[in-house]
PDB file of N, CA and C in Angstrom:
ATOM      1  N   UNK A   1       0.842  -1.180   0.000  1.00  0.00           N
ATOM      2  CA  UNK A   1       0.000   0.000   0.000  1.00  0.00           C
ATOM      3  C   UNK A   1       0.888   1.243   0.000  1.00  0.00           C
ATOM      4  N   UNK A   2       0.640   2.147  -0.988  1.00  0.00           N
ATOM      5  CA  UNK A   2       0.994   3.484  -1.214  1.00  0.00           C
ATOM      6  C   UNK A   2       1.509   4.000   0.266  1.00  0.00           C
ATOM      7  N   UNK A   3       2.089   5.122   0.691  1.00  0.00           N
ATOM      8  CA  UNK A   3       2.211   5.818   2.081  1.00  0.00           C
ATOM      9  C   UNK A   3       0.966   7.074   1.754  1.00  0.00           C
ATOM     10  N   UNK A   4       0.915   7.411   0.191  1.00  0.00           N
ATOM     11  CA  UNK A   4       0.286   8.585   0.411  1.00  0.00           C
ATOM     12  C   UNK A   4      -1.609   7.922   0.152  1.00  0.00           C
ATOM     13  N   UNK A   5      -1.814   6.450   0.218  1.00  0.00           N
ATOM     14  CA  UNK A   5      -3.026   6.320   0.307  1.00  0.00           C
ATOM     15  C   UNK A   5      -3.041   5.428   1.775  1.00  0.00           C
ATOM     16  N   UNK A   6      -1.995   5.111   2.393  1.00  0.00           N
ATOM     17  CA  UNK A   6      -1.994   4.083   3.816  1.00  0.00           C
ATOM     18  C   UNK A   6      -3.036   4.623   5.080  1.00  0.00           C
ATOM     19  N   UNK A   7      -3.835   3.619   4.873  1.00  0.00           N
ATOM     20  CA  UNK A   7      -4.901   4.177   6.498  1.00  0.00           C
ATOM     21  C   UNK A   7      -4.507   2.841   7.383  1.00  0.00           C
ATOM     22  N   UNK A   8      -5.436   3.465   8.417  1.00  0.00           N
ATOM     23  CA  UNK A   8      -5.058   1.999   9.375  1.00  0.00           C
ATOM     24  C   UNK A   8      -4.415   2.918  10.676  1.00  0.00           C
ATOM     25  N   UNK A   9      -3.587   4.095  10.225  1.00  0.00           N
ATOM     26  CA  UNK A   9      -2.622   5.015  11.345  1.00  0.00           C
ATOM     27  C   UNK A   9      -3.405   6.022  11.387  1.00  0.00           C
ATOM     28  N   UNK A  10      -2.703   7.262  12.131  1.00  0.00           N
ATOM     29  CA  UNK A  10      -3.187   8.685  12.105  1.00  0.00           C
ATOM     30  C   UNK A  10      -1.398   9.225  11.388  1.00  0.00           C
ATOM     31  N   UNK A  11      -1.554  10.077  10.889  1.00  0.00           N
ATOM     32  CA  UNK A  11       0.125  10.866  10.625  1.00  0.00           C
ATOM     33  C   UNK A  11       0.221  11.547  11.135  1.00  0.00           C
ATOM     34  N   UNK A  12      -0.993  12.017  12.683  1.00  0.00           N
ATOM     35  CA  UNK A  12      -0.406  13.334  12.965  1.00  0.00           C
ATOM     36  C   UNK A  12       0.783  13.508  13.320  1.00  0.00           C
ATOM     37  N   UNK A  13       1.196  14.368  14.116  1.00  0.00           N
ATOM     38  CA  UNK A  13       2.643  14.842  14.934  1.00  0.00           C
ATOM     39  C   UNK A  13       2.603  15.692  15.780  1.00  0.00           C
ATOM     40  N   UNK A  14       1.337  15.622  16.181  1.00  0.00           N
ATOM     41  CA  UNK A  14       0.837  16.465  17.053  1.00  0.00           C
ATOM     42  C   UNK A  14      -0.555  16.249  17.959  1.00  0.00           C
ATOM     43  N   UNK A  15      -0.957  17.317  18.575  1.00  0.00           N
ATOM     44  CA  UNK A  15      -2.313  16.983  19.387  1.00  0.00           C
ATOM     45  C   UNK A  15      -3.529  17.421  17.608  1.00  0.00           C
ATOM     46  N   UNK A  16      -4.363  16.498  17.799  1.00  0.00           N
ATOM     47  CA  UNK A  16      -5.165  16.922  16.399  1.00  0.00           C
ATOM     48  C   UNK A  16      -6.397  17.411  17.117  1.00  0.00           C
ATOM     49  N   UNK A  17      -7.498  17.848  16.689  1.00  0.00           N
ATOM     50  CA  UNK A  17      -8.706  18.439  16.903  1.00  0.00           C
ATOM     51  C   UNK A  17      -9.652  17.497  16.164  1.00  0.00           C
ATOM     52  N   UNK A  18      -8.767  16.212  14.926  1.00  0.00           N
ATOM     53  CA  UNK A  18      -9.917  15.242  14.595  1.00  0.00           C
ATOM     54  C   UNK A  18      -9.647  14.055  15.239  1.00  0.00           C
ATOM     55  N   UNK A  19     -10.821  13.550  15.454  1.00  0.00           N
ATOM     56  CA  UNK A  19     -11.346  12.183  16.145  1.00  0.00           C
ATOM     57  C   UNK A  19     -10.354  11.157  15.719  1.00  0.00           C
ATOM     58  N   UNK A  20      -9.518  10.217  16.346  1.00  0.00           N
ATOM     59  CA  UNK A  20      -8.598   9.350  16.841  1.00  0.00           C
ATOM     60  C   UNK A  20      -9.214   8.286  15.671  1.00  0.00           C
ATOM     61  N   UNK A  21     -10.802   8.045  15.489  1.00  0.00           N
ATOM     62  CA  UNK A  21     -11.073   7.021  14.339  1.00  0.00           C
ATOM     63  C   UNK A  21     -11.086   7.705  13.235  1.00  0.00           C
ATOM     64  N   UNK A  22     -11.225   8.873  13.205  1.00  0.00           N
ATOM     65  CA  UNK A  22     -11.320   9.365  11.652  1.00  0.00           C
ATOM     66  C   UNK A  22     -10.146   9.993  11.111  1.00  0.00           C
ATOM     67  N   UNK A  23      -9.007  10.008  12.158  1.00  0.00           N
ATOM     68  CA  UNK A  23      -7.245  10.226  11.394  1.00  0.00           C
ATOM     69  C   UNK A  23      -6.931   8.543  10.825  1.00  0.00           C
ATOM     70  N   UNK A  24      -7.479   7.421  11.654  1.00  0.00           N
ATOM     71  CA  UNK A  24      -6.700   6.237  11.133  1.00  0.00           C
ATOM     72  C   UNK A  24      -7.645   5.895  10.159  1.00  0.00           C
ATOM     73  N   UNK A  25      -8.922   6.168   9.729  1.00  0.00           N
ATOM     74  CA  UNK A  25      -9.727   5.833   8.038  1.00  0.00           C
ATOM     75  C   UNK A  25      -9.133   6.529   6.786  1.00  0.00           C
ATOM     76  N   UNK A  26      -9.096   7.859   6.929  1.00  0.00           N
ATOM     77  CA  UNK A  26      -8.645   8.834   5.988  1.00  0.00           C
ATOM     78  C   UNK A  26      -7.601   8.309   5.361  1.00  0.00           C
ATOM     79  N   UNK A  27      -6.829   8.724   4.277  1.00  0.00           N
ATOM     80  CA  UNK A  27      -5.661   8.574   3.465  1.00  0.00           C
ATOM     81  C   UNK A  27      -5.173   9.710   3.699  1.00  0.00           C
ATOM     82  N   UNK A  28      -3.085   9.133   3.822  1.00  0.00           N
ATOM     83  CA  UNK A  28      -2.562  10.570   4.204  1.00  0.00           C
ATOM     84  C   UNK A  28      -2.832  11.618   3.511  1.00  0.00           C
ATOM     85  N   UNK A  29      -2.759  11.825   2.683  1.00  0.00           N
ATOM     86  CA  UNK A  29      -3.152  12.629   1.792  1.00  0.00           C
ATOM     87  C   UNK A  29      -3.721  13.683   2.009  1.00  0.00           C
ATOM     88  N   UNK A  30      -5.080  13.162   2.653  1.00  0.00           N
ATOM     89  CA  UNK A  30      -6.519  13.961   3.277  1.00  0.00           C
ATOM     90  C   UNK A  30      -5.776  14.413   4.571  1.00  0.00           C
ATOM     91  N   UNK A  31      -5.265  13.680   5.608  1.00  0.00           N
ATOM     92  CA  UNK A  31      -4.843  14.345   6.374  1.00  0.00           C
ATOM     93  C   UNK A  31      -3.810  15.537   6.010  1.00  0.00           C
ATOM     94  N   UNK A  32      -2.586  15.440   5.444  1.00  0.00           N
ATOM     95  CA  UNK A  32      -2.310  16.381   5.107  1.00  0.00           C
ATOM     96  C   UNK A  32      -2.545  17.525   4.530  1.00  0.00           C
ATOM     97  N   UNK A  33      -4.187  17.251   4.323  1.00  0.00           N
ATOM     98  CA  UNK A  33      -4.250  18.573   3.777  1.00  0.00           C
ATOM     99  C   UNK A  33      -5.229  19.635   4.725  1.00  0.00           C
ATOM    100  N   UNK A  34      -5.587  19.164   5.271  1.00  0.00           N
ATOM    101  CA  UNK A  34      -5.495  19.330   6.703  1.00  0.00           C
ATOM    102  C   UNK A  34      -4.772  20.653   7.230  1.00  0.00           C
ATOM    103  N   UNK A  35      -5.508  21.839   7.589  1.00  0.00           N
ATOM    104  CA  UNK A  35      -4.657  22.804   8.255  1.00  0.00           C
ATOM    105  C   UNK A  35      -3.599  22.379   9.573  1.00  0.00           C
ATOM    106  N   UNK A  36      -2.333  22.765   9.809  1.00  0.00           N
ATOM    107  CA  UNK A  36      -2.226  22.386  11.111  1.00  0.00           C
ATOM    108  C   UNK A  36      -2.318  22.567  12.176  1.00  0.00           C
ATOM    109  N   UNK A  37      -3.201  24.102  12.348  1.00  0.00           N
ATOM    110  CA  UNK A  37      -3.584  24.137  13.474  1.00  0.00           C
ATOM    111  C   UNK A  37      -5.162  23.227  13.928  1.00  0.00           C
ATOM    112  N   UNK A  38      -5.513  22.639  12.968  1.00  0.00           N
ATOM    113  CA  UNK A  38      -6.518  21.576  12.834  1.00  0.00           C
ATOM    114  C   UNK A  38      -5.758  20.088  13.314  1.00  0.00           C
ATOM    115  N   UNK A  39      -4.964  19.784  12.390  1.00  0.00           N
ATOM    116  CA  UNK A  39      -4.472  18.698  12.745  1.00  0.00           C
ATOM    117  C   UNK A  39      -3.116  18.467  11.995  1.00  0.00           C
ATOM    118  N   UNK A  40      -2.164  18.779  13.252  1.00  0.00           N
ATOM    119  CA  UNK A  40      -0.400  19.129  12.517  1.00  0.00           C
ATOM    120  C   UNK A  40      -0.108  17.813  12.001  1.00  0.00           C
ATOM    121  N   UNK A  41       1.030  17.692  10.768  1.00  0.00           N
ATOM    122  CA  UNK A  41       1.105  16.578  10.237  1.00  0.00           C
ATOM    123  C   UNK A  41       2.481  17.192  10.116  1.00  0.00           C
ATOM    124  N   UNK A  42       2.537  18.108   9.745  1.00  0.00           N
ATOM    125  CA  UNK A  42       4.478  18.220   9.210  1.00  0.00           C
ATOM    126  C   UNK A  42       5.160  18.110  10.381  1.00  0.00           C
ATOM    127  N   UNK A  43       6.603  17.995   9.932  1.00  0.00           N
ATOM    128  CA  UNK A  43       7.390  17.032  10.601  1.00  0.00           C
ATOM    129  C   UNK A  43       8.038  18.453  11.792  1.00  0.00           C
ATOM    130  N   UNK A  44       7.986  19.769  11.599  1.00  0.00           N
ATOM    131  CA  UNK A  44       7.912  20.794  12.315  1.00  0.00           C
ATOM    132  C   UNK A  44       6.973  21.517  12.717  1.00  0.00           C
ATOM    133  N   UNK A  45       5.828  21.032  13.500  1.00  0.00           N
ATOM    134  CA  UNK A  45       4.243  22.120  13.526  1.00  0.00           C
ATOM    135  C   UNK A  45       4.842  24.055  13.389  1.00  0.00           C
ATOM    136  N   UNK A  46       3.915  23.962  12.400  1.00  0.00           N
ATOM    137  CA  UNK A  46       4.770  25.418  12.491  1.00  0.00           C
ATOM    138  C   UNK A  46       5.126  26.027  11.304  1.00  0.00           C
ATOM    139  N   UNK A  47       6.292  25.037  10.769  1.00  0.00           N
ATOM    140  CA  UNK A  47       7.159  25.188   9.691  1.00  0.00           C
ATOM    141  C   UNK A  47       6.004  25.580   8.510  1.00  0.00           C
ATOM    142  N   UNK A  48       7.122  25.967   7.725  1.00  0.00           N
ATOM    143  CA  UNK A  48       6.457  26.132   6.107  1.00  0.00           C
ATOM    144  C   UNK A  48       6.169  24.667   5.543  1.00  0.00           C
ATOM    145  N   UNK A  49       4.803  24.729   4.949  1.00  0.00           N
ATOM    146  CA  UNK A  49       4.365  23.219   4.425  1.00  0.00           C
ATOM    147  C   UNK A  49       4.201  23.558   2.894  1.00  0.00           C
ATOM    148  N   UNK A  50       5.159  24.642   2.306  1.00  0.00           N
ATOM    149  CA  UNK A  50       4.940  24.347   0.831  1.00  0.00           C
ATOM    150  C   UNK A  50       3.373  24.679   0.114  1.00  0.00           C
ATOM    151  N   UNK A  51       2.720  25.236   1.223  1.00  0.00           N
ATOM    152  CA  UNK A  51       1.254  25.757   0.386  1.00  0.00           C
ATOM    153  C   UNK A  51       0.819  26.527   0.919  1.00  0.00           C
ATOM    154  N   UNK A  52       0.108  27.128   0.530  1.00  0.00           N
ATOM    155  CA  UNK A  52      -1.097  28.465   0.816  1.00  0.00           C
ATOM    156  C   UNK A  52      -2.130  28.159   1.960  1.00  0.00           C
ATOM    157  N   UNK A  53      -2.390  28.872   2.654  1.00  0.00           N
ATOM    158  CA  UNK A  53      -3.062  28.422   3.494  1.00  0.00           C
ATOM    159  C   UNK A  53      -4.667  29.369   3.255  1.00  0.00           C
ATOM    160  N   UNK A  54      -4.134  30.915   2.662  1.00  0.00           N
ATOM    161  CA  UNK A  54      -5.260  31.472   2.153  1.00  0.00           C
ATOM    162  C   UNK A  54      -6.335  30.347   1.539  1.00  0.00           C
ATOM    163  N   UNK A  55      -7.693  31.177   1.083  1.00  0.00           N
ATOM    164  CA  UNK A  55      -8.459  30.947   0.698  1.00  0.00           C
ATOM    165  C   UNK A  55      -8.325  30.953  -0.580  1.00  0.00           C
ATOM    166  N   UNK A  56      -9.387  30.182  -1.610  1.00  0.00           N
ATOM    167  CA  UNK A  56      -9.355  29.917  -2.987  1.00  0.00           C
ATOM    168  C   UNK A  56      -7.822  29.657  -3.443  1.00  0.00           C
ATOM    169  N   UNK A  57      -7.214  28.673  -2.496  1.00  0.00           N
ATOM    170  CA  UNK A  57      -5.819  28.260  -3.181  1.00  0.00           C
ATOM    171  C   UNK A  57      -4.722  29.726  -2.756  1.00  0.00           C
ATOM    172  N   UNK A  58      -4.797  30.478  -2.319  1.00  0.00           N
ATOM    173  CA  UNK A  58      -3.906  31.523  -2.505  1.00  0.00           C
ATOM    174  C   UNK A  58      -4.393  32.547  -2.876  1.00  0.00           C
ATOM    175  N   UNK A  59      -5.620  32.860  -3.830  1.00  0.00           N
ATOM    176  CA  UNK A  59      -6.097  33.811  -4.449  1.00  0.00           C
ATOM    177  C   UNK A  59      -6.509  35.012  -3.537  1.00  0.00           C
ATOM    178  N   UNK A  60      -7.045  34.561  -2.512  1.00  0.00           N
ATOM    179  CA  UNK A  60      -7.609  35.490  -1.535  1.00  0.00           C
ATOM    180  C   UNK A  60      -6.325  36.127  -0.382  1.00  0.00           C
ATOM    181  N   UNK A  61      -5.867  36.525  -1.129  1.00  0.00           N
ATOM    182  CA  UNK A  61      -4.647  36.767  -0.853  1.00  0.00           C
ATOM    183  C   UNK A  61      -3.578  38.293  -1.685  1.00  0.00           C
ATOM    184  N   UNK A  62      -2.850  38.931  -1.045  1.00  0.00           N
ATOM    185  CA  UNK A  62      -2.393  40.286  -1.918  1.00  0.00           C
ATOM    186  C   UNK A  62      -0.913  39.390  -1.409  1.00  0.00           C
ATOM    187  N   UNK A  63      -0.539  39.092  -0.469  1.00  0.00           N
ATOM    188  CA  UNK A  63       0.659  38.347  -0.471  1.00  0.00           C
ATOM    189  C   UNK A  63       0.866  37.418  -1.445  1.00  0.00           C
ATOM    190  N   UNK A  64       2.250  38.063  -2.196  1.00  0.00           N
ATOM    191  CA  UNK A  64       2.777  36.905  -3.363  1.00  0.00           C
ATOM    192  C   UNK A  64       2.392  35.691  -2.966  1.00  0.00           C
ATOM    193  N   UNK A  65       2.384  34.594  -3.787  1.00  0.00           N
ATOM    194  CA  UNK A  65       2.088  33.379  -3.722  1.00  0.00           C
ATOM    195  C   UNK A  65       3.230  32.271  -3.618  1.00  0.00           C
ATOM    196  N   UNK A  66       4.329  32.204  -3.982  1.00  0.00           N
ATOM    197  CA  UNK A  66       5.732  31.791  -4.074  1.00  0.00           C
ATOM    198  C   UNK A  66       5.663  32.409  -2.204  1.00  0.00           C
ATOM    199  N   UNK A  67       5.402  32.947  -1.221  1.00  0.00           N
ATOM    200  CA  UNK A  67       6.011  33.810  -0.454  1.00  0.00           C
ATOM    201  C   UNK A  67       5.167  33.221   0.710  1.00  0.00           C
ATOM    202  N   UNK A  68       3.800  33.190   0.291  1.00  0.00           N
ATOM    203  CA  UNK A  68       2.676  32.194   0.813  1.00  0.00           C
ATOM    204  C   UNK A  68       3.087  30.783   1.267  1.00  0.00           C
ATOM    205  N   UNK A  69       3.506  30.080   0.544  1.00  0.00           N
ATOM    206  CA  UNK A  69       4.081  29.241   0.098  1.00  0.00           C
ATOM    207  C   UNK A  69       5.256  28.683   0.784  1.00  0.00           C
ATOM    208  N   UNK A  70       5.821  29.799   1.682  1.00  0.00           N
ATOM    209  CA  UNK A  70       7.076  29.429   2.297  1.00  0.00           C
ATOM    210  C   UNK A  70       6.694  29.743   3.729  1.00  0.00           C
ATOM    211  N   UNK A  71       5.906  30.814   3.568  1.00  0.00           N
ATOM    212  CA  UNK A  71       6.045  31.371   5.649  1.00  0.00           C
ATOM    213  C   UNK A  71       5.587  30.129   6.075  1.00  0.00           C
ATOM    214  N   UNK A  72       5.770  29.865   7.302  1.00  0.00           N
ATOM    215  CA  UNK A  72       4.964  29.321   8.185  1.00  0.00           C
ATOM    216  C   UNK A  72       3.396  29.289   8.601  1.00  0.00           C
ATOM    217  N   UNK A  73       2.926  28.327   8.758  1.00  0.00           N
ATOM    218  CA  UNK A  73       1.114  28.534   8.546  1.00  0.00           C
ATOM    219  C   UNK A  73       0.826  29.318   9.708  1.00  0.00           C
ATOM    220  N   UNK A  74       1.535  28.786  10.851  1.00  0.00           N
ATOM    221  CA  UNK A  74       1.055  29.878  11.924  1.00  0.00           C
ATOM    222  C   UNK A  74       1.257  31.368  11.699  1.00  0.00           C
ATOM    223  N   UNK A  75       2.476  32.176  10.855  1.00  0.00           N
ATOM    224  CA  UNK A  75       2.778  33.540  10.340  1.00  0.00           C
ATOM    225  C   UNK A  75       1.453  33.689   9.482  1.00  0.00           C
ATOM    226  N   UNK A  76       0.695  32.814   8.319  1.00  0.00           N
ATOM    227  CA  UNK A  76      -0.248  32.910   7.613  1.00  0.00           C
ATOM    228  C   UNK A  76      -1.233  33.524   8.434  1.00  0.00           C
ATOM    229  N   UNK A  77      -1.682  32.712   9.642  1.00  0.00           N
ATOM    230  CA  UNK A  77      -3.025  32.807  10.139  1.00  0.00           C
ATOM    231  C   UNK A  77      -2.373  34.225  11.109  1.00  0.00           C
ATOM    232  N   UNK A  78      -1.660  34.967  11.407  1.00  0.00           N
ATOM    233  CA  UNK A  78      -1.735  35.864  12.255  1.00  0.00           C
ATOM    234  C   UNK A  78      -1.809  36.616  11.469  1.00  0.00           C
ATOM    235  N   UNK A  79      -1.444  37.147  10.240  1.00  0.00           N
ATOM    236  CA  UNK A  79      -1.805  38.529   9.099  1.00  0.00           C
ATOM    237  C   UNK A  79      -3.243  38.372   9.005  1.00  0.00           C
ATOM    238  N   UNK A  80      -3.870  39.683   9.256  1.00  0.00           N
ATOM    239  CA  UNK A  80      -5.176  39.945   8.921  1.00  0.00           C
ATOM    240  C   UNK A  80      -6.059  39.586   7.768  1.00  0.00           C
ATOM    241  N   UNK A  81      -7.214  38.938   7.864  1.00  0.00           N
ATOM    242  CA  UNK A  81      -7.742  38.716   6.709  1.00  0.00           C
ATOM    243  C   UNK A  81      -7.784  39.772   5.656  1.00  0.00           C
ATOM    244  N   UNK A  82      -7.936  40.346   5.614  1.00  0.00           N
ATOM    245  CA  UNK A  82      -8.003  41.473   4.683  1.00  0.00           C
ATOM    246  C   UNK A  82      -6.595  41.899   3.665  1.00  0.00           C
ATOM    247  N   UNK A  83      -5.622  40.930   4.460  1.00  0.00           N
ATOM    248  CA  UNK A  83      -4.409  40.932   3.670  1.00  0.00           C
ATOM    249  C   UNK A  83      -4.399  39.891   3.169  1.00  0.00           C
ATOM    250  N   UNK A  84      -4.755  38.622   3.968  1.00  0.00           N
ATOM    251  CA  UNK A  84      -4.491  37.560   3.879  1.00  0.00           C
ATOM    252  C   UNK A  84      -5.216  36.499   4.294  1.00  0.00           C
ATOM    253  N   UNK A  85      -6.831  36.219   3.464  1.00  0.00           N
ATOM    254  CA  UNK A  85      -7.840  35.718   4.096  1.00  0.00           C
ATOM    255  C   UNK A  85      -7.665  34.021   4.542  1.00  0.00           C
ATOM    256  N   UNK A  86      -7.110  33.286   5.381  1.00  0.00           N
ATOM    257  CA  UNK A  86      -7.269  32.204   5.719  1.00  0.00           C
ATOM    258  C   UNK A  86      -8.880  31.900   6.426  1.00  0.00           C
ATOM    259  N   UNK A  87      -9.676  32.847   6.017  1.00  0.00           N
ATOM    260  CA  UNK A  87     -10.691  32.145   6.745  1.00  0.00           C
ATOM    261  C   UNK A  87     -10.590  32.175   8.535  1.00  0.00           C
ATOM    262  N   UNK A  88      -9.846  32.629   9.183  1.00  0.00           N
ATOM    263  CA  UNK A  88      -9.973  32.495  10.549  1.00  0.00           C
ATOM    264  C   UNK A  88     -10.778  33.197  10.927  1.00  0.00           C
ATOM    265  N   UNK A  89     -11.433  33.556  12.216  1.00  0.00           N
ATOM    266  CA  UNK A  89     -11.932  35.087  12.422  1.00  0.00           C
ATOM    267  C   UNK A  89     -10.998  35.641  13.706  1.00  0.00           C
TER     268      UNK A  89
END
């Protein structure tokens, strides 16, 4: 079995906010995509995970996207929506 379709585990790496049976059904995949202040999966909670955390992919967003892309999700979610809509309130 694939790693990026393997259930049976959870991948978190952290404390998650989803249910203990529904991290080990899912495929990593799904978990990873997964915000991490929802449910951390990278191997640094914190770190840059290589994607946007804005809304519509990045779009909802005036911060470059390459730039998005690198901060840290927790730096994401503290810029104001209005710069940088992750959806939080």
């Amino acid at each position: 079995m694939s790693s990026q379709t393997s259930q049976g585990i959870s991948h978190a790496t952290g404390n998650s906010k989803v249910p203990q049976s529904a991290q080990e059904k899912v495929p990593k995949d799904v978990e990873q995509s997964l915000p991490d202040s929802v449910h951390p999966t990278s191997s640094g909670p914190g770190q840059s995970t290589n994607k946007s955390h804005a809304k519509n992919g990045g779009d909802a967003s005036i911060v470059p996207q390459k730039l998005q892309e690198k901060l840290p999700e927790s730096v994401e979610r503290a810029v104001p929506n209005v710069i940088h809509d992750t959806g939080d309130k």
